[in-house]
N, C-alpha and C. Protein backbone atom coordinates (compact mmCIF):
# COMPACT_ATOMS: atom_id res chain seq x y z
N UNK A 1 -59.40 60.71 2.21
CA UNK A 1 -60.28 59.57 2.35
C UNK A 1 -59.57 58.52 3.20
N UNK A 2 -60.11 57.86 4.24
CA UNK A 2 -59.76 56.67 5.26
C UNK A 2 -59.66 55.64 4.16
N UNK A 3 -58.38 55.29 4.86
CA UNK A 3 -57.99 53.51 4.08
C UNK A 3 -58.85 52.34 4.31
N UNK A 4 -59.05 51.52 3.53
CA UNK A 4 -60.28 50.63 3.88
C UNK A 4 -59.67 49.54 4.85
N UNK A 5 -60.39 48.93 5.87
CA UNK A 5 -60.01 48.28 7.04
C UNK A 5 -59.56 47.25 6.57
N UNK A 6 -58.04 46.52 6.76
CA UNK A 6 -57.96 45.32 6.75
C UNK A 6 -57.59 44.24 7.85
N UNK A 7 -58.70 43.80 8.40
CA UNK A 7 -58.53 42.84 9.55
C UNK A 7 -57.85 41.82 9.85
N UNK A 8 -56.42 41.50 8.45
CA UNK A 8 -55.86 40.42 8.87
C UNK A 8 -55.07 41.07 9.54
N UNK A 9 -53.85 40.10 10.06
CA UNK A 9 -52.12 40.48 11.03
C UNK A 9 -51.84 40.85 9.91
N UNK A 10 -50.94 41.43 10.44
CA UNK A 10 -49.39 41.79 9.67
C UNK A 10 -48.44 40.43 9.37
N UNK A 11 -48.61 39.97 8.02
CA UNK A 11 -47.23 39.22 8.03
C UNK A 11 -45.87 39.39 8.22
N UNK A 12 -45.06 39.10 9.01
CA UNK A 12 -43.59 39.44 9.41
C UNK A 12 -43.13 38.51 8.96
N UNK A 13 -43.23 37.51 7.96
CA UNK A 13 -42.73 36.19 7.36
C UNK A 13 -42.95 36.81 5.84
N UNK A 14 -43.85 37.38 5.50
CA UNK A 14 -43.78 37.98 4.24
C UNK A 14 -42.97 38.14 2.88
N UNK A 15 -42.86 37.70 1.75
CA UNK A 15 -41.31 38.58 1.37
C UNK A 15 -41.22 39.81 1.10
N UNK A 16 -40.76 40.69 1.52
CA UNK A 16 -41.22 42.24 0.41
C UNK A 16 -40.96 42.48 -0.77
N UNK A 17 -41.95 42.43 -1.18
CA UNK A 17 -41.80 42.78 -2.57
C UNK A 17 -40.14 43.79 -3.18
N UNK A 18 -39.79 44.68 -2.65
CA UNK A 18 -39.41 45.62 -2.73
C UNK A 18 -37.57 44.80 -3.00
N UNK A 19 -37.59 44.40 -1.94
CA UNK A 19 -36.66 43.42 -1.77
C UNK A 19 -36.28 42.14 -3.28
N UNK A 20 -37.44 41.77 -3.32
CA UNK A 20 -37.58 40.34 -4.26
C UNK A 20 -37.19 41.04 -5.27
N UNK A 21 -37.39 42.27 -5.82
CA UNK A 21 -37.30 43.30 -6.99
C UNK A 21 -35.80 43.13 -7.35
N UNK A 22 -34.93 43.36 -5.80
CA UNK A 22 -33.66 43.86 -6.20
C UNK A 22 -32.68 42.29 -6.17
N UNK A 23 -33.46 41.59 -5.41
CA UNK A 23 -32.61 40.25 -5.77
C UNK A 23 -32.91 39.36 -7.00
N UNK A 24 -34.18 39.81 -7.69
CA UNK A 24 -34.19 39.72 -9.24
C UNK A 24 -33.57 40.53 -9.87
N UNK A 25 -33.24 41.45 -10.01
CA UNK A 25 -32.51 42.38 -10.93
C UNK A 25 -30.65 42.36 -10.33
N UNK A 26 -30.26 41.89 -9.55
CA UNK A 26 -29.15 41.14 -9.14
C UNK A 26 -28.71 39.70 -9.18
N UNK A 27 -29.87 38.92 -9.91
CA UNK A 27 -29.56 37.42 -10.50
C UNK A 27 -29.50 37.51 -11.86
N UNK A 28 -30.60 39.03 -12.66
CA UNK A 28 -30.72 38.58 -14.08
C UNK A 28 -28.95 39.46 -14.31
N UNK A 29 -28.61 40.54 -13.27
CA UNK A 29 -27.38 40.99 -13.73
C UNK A 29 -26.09 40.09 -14.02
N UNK A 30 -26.28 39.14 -12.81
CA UNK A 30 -25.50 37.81 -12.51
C UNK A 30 -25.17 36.85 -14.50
N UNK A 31 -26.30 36.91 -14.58
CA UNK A 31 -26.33 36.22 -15.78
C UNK A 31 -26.44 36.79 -16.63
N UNK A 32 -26.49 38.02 -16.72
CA UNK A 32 -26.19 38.72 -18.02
C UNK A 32 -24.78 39.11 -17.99
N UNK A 33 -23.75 39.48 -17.30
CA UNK A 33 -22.36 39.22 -17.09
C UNK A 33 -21.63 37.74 -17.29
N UNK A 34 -22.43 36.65 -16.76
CA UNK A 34 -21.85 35.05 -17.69
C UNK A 34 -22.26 35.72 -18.75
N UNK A 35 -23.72 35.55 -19.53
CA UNK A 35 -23.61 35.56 -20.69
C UNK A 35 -22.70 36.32 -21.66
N UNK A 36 -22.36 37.77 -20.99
CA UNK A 36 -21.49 38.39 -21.90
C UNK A 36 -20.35 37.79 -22.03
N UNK A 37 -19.27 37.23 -20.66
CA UNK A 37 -18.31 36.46 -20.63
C UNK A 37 -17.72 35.36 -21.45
N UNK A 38 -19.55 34.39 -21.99
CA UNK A 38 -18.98 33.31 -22.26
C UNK A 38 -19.86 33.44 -23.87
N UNK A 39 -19.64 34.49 -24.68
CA UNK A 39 -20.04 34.95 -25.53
C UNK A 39 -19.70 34.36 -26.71
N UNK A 40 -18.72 33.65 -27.35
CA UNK A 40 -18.60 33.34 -28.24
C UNK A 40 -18.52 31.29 -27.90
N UNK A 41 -19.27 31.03 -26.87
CA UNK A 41 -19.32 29.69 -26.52
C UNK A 41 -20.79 29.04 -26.94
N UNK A 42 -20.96 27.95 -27.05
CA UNK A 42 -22.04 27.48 -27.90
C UNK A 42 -23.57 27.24 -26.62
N UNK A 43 -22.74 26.92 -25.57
CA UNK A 43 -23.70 26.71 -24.59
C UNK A 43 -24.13 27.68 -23.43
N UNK A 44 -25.41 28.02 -23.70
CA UNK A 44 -26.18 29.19 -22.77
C UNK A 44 -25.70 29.27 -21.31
N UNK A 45 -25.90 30.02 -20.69
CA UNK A 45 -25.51 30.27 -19.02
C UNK A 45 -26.48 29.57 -18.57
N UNK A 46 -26.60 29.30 -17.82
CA UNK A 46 -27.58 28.32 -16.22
C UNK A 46 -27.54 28.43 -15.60
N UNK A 47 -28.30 29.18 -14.74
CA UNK A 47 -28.85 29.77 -13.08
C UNK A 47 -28.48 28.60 -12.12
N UNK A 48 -28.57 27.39 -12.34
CA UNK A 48 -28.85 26.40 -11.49
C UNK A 48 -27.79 25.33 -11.69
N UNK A 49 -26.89 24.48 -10.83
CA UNK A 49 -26.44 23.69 -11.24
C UNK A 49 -26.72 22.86 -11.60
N UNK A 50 -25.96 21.84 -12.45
CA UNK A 50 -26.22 20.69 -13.62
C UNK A 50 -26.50 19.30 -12.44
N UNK A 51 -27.40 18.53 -12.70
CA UNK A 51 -27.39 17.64 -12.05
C UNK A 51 -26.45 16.51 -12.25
N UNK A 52 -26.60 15.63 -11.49
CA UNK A 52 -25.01 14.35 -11.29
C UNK A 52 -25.74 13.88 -12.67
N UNK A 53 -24.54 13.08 -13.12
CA UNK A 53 -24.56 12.14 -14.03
C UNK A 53 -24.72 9.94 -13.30
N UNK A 54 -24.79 9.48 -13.96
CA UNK A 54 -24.97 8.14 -13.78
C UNK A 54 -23.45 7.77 -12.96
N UNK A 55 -22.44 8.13 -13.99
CA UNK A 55 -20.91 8.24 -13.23
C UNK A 55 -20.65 8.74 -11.95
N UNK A 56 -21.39 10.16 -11.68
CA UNK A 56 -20.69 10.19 -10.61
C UNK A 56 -21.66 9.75 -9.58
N UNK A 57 -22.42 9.08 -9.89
CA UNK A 57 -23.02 8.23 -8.15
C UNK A 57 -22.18 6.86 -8.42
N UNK A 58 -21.96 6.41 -9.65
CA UNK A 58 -21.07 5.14 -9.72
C UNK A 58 -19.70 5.93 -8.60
N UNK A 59 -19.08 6.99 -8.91
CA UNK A 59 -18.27 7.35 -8.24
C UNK A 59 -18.34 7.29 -6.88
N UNK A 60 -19.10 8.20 -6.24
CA UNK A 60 -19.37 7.85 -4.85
C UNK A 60 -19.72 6.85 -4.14
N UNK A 61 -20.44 5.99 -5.09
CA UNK A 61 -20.66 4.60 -4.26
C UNK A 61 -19.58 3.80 -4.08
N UNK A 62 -18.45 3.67 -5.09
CA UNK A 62 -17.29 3.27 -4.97
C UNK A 62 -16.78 3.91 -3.87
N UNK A 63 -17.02 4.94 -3.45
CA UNK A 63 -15.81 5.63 -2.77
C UNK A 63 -16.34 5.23 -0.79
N UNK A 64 -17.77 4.67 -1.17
CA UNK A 64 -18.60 4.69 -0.07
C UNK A 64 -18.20 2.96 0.61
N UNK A 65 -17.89 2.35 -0.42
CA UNK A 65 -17.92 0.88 -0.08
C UNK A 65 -16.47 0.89 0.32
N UNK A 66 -15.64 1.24 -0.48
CA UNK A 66 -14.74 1.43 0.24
C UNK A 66 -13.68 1.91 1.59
N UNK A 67 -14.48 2.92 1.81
CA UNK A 67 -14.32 3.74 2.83
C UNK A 67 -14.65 2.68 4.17
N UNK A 68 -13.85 3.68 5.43
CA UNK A 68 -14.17 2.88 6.89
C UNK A 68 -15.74 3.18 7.15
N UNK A 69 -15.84 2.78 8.57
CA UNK A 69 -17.23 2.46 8.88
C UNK A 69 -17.67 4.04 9.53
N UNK A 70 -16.27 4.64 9.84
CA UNK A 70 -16.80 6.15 10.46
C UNK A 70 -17.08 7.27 9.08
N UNK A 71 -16.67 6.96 8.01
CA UNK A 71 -16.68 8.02 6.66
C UNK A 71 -18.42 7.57 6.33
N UNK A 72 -18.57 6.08 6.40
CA UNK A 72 -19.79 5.73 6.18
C UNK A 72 -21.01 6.42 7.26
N UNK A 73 -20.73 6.39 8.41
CA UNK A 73 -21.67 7.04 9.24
C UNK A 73 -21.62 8.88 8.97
N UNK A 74 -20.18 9.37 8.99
CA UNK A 74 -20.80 10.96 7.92
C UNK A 74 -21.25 10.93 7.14
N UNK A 75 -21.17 10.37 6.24
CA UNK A 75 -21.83 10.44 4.84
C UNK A 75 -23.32 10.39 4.92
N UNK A 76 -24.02 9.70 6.24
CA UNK A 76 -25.51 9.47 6.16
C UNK A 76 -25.66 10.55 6.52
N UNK A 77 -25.52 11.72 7.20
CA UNK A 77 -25.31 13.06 7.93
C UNK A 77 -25.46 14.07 6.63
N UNK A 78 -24.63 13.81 5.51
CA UNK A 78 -24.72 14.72 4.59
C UNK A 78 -25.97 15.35 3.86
């Protein structure tokens, strides 16, 4: 039996599925190796890093006012 016509393009931006499969099953491995690691610790693993605290923008802003006028112009870059 003929495949039924589909008139859109081809996405080449696409993700493949096939793909997404194995870089999920290579993040949950990721974290199932922390978790085994940090096994007798009270606090769960986390995919994602922890966001700043209040301190450390107090930190950097200190470090910003202080600094010359060329550290100040990288820093807007960052």
């Amino acid at each position: 039996m003929a495949e039924k016509f589909n008139p859109a393009a081809h996405d080449k931006h696409a993700a493949d599925p096939g793909e997404a499969a194995i870089v999920d099953q290579e993040m949950h491995a990721r974290l199932e190796t922390g978790l085994i690691d940090s096994f007798p610790a009270s606090d769960p693993v986390s995919a994602a890093q922890p966001s700043s605290s209040k301190s450390d923008h107090q930190h950097q802003r200190a470090e910003r006012e202080g600094s010359s006028l060329w550290e100040k112009v990288k820093a807007v870059f960052r």
